[in-house]
Protein backbone atom coordinates (compact mmCIF):
# COMPACT_ATOMS: atom_id res chain seq x y z
CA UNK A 1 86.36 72.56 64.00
CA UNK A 2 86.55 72.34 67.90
CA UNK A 3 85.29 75.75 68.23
CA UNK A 4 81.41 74.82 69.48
CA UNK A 5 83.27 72.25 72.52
CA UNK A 6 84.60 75.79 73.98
CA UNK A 7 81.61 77.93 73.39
CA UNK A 8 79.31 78.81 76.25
CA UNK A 9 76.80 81.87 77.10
CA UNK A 10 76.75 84.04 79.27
CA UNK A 11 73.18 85.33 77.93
CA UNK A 12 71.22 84.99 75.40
CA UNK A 13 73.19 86.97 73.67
CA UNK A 14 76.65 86.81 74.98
CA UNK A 15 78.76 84.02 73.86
CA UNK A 16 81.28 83.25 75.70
CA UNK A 17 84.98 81.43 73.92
CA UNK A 18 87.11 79.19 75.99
CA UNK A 19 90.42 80.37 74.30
CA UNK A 20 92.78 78.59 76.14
CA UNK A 21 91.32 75.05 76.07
CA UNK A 22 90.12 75.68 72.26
CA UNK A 23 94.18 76.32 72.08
CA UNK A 24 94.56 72.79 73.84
CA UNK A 25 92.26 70.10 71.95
CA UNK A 26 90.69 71.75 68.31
CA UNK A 27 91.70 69.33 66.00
CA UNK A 28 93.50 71.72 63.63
CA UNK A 29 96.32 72.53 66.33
CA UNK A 30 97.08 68.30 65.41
CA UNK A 31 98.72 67.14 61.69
CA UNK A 32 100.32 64.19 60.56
CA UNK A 33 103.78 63.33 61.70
CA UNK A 34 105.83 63.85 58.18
CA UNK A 35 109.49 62.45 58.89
CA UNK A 36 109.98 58.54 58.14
CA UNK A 37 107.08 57.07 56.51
CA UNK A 38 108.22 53.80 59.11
CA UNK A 39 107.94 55.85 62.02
CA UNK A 40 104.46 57.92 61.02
CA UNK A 41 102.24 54.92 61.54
CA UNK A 42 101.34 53.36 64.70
CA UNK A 43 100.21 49.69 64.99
CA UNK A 44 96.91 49.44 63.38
CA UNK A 45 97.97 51.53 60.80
CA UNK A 46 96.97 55.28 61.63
CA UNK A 47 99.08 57.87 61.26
CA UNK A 48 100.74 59.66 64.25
CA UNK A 49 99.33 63.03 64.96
CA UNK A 50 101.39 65.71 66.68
CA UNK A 51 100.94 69.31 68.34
CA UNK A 52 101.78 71.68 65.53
CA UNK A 53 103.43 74.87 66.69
CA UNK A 54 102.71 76.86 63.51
CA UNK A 55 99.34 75.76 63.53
CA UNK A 56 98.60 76.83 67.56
CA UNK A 57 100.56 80.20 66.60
CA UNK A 58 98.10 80.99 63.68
CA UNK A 59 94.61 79.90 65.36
CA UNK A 60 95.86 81.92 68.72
CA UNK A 61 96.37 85.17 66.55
CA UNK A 62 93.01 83.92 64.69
CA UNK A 63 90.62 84.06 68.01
CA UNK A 64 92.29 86.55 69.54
CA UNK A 65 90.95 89.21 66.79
CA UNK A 66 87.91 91.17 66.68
CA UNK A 67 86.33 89.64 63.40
CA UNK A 68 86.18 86.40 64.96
CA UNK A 69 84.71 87.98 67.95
CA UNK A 70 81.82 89.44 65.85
CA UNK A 71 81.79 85.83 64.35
CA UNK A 72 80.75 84.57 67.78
CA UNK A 73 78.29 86.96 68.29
CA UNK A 74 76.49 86.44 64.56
CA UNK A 75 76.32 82.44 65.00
CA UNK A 76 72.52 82.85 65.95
CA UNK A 77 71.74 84.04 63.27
CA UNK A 78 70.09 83.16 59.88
CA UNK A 79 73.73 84.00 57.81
CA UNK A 80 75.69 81.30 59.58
CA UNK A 81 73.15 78.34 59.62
CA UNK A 82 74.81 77.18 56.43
CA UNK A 83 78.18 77.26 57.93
CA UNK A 84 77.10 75.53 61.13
CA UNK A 85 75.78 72.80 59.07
CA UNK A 86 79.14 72.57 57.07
CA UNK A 87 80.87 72.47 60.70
CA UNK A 88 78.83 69.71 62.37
């Protein structure tokens, strides 16, 4: 999720991906805080979220490869209406 806030086009049929702030805000780069079940909550009850390093080194290497280029440019079509549905 997150990816559709950096997408952009250049053309009709150039997308265009916003790496770097994708890399900044999608939600996946964020998980729970999982030390001190005292500490994990904030007031009103909702757990802490932090930056996960693991998590910003595996999406980097994930949009920095060619099959998630060709993702990009198939999200037009028919195939990945499904998926965009799932997404949104």
């Amino acid at each position: 999720r997150g990816y559709d806030e950096c997408l952009s086009k250049a053309s009709d049929s150039q997308p265009v991906f916003n790496r770097d702030k994708f890399l900044r805000m999608a939600p996946a780069l964020f998980e729970e805080r999982r030390d001190n079940l005292s500490n994990s909550v904030v007031s009103g009850g909702q757990p802490q979220k932090m930056r996960s390093q693991r998590s910003k080194n595996f999406l980097s290497v994930l949009t920095n490869c060619q099959h998630f280029y060709q993702f990009l440019d198939m999200l037009d079509q028919d195939e990945c209406m499904f998926f965009k549905e799932v997404m949104n």
